[in-house]
C-alpha atoms as a PDB file:
ATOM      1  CA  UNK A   1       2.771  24.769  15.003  1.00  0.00           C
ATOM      2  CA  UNK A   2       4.304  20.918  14.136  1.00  0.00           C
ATOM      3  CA  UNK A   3       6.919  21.229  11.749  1.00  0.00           C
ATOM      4  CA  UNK A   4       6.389  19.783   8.088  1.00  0.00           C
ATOM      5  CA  UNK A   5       6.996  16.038   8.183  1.00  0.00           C
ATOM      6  CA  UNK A   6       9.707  17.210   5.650  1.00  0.00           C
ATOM      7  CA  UNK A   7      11.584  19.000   7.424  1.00  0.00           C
ATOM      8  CA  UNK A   8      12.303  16.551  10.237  1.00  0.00           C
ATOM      9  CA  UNK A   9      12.539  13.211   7.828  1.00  0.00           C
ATOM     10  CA  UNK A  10      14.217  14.838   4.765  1.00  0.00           C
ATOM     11  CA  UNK A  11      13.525  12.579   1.704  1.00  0.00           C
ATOM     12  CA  UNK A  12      10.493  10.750   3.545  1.00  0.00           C
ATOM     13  CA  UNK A  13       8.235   9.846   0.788  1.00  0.00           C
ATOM     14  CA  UNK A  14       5.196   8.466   1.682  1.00  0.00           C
ATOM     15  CA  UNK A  15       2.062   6.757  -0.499  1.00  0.00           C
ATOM     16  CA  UNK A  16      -0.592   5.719   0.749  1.00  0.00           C
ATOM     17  CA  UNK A  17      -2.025   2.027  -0.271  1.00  0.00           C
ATOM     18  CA  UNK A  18      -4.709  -0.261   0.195  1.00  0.00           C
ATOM     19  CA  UNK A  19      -4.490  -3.731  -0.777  1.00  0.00           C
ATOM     20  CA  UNK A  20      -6.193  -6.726   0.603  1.00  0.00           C
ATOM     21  CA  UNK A  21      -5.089  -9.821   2.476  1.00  0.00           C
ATOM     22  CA  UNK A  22      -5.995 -13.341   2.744  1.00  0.00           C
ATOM     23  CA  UNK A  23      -5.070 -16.331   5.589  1.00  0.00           C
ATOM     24  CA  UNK A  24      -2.464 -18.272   5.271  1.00  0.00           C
ATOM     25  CA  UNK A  25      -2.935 -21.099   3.537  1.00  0.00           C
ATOM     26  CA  UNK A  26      -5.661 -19.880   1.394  1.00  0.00           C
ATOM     27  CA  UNK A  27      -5.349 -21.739  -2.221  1.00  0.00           C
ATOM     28  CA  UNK A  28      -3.409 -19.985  -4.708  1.00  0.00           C
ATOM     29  CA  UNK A  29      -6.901 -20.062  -7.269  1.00  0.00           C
ATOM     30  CA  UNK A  30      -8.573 -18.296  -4.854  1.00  0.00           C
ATOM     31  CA  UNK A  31      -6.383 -15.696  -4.481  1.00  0.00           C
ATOM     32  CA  UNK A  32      -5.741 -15.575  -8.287  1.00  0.00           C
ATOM     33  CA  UNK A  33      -9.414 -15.637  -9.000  1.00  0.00           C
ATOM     34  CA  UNK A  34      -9.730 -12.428  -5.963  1.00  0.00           C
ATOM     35  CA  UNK A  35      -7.019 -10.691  -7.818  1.00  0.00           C
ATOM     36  CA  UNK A  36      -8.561 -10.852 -11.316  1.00  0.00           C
ATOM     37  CA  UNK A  37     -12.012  -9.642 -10.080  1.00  0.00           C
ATOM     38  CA  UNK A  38     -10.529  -6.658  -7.681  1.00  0.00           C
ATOM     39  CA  UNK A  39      -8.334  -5.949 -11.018  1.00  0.00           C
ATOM     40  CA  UNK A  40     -11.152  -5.982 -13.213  1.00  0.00           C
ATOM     41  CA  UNK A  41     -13.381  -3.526 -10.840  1.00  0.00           C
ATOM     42  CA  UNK A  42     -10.418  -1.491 -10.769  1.00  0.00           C
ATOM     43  CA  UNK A  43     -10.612  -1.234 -14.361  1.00  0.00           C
ATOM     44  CA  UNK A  44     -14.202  -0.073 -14.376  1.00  0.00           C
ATOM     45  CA  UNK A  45     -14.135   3.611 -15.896  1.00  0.00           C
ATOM     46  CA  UNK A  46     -16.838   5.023 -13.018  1.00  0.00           C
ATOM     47  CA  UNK A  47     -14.670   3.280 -10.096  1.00  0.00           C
ATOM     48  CA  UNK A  48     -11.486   5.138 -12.073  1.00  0.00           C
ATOM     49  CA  UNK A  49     -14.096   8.266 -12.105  1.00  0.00           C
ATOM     50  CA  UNK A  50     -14.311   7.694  -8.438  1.00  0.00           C
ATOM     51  CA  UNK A  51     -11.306   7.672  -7.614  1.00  0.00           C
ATOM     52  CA  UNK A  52     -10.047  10.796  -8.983  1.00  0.00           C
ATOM     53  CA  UNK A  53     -12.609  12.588  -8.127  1.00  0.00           C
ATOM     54  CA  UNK A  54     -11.294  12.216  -4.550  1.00  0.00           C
ATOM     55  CA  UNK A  55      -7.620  12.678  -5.039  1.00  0.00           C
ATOM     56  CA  UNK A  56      -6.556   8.965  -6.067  1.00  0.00           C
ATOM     57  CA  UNK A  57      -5.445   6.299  -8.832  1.00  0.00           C
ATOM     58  CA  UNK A  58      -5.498   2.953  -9.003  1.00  0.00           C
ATOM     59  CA  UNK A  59      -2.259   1.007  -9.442  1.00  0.00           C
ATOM     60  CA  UNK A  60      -2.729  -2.880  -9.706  1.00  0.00           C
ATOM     61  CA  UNK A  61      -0.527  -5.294  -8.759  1.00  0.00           C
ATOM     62  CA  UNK A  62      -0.374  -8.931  -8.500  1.00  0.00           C
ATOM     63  CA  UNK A  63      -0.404 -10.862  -4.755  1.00  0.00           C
ATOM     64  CA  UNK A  64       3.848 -11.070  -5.145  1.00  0.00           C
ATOM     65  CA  UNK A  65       4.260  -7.563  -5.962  1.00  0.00           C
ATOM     66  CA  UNK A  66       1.867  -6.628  -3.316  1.00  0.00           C
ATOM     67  CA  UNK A  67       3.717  -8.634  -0.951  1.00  0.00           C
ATOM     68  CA  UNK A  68       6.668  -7.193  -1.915  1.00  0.00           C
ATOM     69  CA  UNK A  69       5.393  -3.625  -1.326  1.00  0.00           C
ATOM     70  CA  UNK A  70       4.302  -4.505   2.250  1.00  0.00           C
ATOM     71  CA  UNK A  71       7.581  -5.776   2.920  1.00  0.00           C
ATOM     72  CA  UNK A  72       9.530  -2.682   1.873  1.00  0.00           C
ATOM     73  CA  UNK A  73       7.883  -0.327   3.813  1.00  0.00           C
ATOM     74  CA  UNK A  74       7.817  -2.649   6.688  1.00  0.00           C
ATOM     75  CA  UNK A  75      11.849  -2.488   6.683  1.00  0.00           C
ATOM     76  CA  UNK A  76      11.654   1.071   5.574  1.00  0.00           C
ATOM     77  CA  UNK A  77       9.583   2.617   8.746  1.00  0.00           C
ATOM     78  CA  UNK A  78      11.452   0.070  11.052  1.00  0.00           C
ATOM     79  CA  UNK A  79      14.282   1.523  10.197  1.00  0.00           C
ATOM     80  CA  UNK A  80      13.083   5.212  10.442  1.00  0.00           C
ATOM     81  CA  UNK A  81      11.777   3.980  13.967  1.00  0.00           C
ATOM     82  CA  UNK A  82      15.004   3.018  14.538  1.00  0.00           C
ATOM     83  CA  UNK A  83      17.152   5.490  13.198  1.00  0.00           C
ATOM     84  CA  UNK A  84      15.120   7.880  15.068  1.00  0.00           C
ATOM     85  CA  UNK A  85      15.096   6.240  18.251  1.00  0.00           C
ATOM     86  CA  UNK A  86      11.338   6.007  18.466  1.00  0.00           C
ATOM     87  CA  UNK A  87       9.826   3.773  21.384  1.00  0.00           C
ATOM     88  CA  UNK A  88       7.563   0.742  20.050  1.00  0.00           C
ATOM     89  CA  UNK A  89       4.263   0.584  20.918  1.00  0.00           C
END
């Protein structure tokens, strides 16, 4: 039997997202415009219904904070990868 993630990474916390991404250089109106609709369907009381009904929640954010998330866990895992000694694939 593996051991509980747990009890070898001891304050691990890990939440799982989805988010979506654009190119580079795609116009900031578009991607405003994306993030109001996505928001909006978000808001949608069935898709809400949805999502509960299969263990999640929907937490919003706009393309900087979303950026920002990616980011963070980016520099967090490298640096569990790294702490850990963990080859690179």
């Amino acid at each position: 039997m593996l051991p509980a993630v747990a009890d070898t990474l001891p304050g691990l916390v890990f939440e799982s997202w989805q988010g979506i991404a654009a190119t580079p250089g795609t116009k900031p109106e578009i991607i405003s415009r994306i993030n109001a609709e996505l928001r909006a369907a978000l808001a949608l009381p069935e898709v809400q219904r949805q999502l509960a009904d299969l263990g999640g929640g929907t937490v919003p954010s706009t393309p900087d904070e979303f950026r920002a998330r990616v980011e963070r866990d980016i520099t967090r895992f490298r640096q569990i990868v790294d702490s850990r000694g963990i080859e690179r694939q």
